[in-house]
Protein backbone atom coordinates (compact mmCIF):
# COMPACT_ATOMS: atom_id res chain seq x y z
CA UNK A 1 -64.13 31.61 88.60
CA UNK A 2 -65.53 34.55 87.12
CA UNK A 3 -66.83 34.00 83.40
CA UNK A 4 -64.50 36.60 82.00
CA UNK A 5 -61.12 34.26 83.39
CA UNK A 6 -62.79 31.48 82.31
CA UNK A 7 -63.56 32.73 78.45
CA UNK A 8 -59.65 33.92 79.14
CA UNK A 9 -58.71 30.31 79.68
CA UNK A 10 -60.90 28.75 77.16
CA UNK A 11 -58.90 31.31 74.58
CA UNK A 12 -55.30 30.41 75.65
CA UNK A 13 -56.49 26.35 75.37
CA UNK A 14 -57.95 27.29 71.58
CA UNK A 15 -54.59 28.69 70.74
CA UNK A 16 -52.44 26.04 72.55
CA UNK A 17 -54.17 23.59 70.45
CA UNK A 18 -53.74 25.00 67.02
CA UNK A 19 -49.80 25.99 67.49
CA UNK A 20 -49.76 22.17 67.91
CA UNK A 21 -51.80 21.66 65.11
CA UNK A 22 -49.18 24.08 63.30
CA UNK A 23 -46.48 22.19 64.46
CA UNK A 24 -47.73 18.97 63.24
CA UNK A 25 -48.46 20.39 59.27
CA UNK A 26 -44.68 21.92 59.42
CA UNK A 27 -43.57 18.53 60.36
CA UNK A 28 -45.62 16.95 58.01
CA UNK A 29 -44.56 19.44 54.96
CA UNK A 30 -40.89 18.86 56.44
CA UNK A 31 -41.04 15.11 55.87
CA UNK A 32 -42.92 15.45 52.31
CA UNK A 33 -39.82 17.44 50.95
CA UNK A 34 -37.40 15.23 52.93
CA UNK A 35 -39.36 12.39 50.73
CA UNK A 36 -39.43 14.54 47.50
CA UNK A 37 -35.20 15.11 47.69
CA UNK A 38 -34.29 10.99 48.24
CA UNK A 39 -36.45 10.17 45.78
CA UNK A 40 -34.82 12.90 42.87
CA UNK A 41 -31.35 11.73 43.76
CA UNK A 42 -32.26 8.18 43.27
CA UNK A 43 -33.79 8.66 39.77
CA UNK A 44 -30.87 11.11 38.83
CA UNK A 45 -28.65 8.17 40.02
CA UNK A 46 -30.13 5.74 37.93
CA UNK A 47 -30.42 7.81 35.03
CA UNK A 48 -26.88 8.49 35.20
CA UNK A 49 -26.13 4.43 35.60
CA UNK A 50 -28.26 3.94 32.48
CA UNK A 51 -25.87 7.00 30.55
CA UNK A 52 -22.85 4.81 31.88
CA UNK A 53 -24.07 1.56 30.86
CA UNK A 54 -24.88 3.24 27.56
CA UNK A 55 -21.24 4.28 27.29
CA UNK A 56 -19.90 1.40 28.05
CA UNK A 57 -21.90 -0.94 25.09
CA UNK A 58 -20.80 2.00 22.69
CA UNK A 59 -17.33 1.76 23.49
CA UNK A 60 -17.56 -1.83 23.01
CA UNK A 61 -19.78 -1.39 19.93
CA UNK A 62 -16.62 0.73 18.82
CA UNK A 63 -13.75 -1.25 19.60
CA UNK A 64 -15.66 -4.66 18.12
CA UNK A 65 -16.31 -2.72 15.03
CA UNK A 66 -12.40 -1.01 15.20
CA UNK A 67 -11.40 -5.12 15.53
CA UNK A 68 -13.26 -6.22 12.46
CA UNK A 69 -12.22 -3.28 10.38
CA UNK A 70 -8.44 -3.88 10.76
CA UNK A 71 -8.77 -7.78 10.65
CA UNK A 72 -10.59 -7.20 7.51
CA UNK A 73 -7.51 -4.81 6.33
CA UNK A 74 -5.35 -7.42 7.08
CA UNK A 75 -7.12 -10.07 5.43
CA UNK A 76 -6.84 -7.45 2.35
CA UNK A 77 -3.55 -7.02 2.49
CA UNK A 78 -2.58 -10.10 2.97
CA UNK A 79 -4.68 -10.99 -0.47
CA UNK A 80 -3.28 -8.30 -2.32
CA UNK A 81 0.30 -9.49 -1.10
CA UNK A 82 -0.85 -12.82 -2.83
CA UNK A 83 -1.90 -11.60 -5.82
CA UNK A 84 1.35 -9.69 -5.87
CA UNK A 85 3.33 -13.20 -4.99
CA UNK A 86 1.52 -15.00 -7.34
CA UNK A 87 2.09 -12.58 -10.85
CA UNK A 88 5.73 -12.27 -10.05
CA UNK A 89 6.46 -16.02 -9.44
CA UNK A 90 8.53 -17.32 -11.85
CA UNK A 91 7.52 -18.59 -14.97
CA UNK A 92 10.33 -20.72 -16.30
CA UNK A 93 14.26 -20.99 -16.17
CA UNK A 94 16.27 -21.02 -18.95
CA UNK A 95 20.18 -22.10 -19.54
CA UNK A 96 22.49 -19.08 -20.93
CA UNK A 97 25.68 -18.92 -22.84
CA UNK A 98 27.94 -18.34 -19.76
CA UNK A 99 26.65 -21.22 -17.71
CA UNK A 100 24.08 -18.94 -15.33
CA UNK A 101 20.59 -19.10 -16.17
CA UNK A 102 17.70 -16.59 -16.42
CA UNK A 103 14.68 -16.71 -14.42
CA UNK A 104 11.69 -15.61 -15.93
CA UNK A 105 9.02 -13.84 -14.66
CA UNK A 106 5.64 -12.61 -15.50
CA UNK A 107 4.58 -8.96 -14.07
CA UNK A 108 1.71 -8.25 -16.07
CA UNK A 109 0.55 -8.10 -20.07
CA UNK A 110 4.11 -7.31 -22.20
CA UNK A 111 5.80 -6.55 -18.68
CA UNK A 112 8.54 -9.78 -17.67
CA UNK A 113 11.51 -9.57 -15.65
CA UNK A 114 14.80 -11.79 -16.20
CA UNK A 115 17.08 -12.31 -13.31
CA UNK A 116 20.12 -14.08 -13.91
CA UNK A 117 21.58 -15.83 -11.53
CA UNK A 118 24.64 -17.97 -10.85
CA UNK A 119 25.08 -20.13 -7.75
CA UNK A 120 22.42 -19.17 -6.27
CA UNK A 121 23.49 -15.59 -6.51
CA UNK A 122 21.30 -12.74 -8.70
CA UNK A 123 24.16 -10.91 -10.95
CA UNK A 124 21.79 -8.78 -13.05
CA UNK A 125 17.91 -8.21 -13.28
CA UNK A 126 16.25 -6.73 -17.04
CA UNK A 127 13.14 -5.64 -16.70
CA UNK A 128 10.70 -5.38 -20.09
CA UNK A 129 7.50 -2.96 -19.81
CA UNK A 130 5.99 -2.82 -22.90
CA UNK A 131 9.07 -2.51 -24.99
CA UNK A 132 12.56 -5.12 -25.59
CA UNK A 133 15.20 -4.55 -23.42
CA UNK A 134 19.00 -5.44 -23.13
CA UNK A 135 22.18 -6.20 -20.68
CA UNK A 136 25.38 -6.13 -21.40
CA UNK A 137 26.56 -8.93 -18.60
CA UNK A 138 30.06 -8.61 -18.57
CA UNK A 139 30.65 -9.88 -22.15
CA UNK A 140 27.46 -12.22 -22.32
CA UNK A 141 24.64 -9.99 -24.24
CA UNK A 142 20.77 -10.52 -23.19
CA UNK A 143 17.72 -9.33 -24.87
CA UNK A 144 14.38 -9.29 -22.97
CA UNK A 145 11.32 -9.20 -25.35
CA UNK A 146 8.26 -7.82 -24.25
CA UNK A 147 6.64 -11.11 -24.88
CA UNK A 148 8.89 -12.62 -22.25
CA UNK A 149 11.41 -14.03 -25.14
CA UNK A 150 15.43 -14.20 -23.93
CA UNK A 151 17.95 -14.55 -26.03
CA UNK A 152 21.45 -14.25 -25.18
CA UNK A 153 24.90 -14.66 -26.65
CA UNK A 154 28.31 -13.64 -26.39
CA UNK A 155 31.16 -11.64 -28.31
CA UNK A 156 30.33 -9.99 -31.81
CA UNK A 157 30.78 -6.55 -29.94
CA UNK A 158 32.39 -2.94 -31.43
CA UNK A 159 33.05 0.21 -29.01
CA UNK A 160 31.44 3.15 -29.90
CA UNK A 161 31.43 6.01 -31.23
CA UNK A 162 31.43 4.61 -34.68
CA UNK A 163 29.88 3.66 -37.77
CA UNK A 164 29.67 -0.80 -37.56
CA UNK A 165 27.68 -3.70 -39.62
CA UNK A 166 25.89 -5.98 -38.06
CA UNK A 167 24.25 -8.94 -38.37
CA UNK A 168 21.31 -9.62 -41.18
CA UNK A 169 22.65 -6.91 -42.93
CA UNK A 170 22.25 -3.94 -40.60
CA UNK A 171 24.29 -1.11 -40.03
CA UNK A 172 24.56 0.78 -36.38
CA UNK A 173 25.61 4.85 -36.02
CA UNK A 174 26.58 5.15 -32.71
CA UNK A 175 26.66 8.42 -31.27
CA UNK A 176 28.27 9.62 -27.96
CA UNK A 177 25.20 12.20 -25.95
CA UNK A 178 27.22 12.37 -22.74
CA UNK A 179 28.72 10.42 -20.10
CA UNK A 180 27.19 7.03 -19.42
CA UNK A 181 24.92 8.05 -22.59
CA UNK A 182 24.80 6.71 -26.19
CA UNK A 183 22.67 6.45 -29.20
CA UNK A 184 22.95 3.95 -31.97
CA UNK A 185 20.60 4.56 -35.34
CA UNK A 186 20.35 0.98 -37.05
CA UNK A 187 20.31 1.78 -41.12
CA UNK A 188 18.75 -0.70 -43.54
CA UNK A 189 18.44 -0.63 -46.75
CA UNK A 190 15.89 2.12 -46.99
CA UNK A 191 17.37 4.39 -44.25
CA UNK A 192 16.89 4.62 -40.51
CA UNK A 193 14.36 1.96 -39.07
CA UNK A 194 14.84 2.42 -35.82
CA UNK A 195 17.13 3.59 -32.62
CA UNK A 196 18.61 2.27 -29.55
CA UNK A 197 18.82 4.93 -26.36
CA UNK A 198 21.42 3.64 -23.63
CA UNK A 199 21.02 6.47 -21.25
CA UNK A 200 22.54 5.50 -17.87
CA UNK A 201 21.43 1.97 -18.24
CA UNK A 202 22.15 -0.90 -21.22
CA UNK A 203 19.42 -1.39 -23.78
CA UNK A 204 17.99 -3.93 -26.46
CA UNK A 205 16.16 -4.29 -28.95
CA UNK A 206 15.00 -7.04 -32.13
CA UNK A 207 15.13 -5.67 -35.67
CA UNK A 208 13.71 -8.42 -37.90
CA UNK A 209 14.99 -11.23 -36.06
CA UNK A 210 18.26 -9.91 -35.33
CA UNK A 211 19.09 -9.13 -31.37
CA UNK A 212 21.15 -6.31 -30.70
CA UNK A 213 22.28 -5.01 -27.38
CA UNK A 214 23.60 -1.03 -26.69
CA UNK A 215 25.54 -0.56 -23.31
CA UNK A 216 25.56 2.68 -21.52
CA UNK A 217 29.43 2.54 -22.72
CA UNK A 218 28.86 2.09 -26.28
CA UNK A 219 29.28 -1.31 -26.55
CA UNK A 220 27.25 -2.48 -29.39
CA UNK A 221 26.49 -6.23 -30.63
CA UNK A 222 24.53 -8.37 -32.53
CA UNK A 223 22.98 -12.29 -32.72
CA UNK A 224 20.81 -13.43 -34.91
């Protein structure tokens, strides 16, 4: 072989040899990246199980703290409905001229409420807030005090409009406003001392010891 073929040889071997070696680094680099990709996914696949598992203890977080914030409303209301229970329970019972009786109750400082009831059954309620009060009960006359006083009697009534006397020496002016609506000035000795306003509703009131009662129909009477 002549040395020009063989150099010609020698050249095509050199090449064969480093397309291989090409080959080889391509495959190599190939692999690397294949490597590089699994390895990404499973990070961002366990980050993204961490973000879930996050989730999830907040939304438990939540709906524990959601739980013990409406058991704890409950438990409030339920005091307050105590509380509520407990000032309005009655405070005593108390006989009245027409055989029912009046239950008394406390609401509060100079607030009471009287229901009177009669087998079993609640015919009228008065309620006092900070001021006497009065019912006209068919006949039967009931003042409320807004110390939680009752005092009740019957007959000793005049119809209105008119000019009446009453008892300890008063005099009543009752007036006619409108319907359902009168007004009775009670006179003393030194002029007007006070006024009754039965507007819609009966009204009462004490004048020196002396009970009166003014229905929304201008009944008036007194009771000492």
């Amino acid at each position: 072989m002549s040395s020009s073929a063989t150099a010609r040889t020698a050249r095509r071997r050199t090449l064969r040899v480093a397309a291989a070696a090409l080959i080889a680094t391509a495959g190599l680099t190939l692999t690397a990246c294949s490597g590089s990709d699994s390895t990404g996914t499973k990070a961002a696949a366990t980050s993204q199980a961490t973000t879930n598992q996050a989730a999830t203890n907040q939304a438990a977080t939540n709906q524990a703290a959601a739980t013990s914030g409406t058991d704890m409303g409950m438990a409030a209301a339920e005091s307050k409905a105590g509380v509520a229970a407990k000032k309005s329970s009655p405070v005593r019972t108390q006989p009245l001229p027409d055989g029912s009786k009046a239950q008394i109750s406390k609401l509060g400082e100079q607030h009471y409420r009287v229901k009177i009831i009669n087998r079993g059954a609640v015919l009228a309620t008065l309620e006092a807030n900070g001021k006497d009060t009065g019912l006209d009960a068919n006949g039967m006359y009931v003042v409320l005090t807004l110390d939680g006083q009752v005092h009740a009697w019957m007959g000793g009534e005049h119809q209105g409009p008119g000019t009446f006397k009453l008892a300890g020496g008063w005099t009543a002016k009752v007036t006619k406003v409108g319907e359902l609506h009168y007004r009775a000035q009670i006179i003393g000795h030194d002029g007007v001392v006070g006024t009754l306003d039965a507007n819609q509703h009966d009204t009462g009131g004490v004048a020196n010891g002396v009970y009166i009662v003014l229905s929304a129909g201008g009944v008036i009477s007194s009771h000492l």
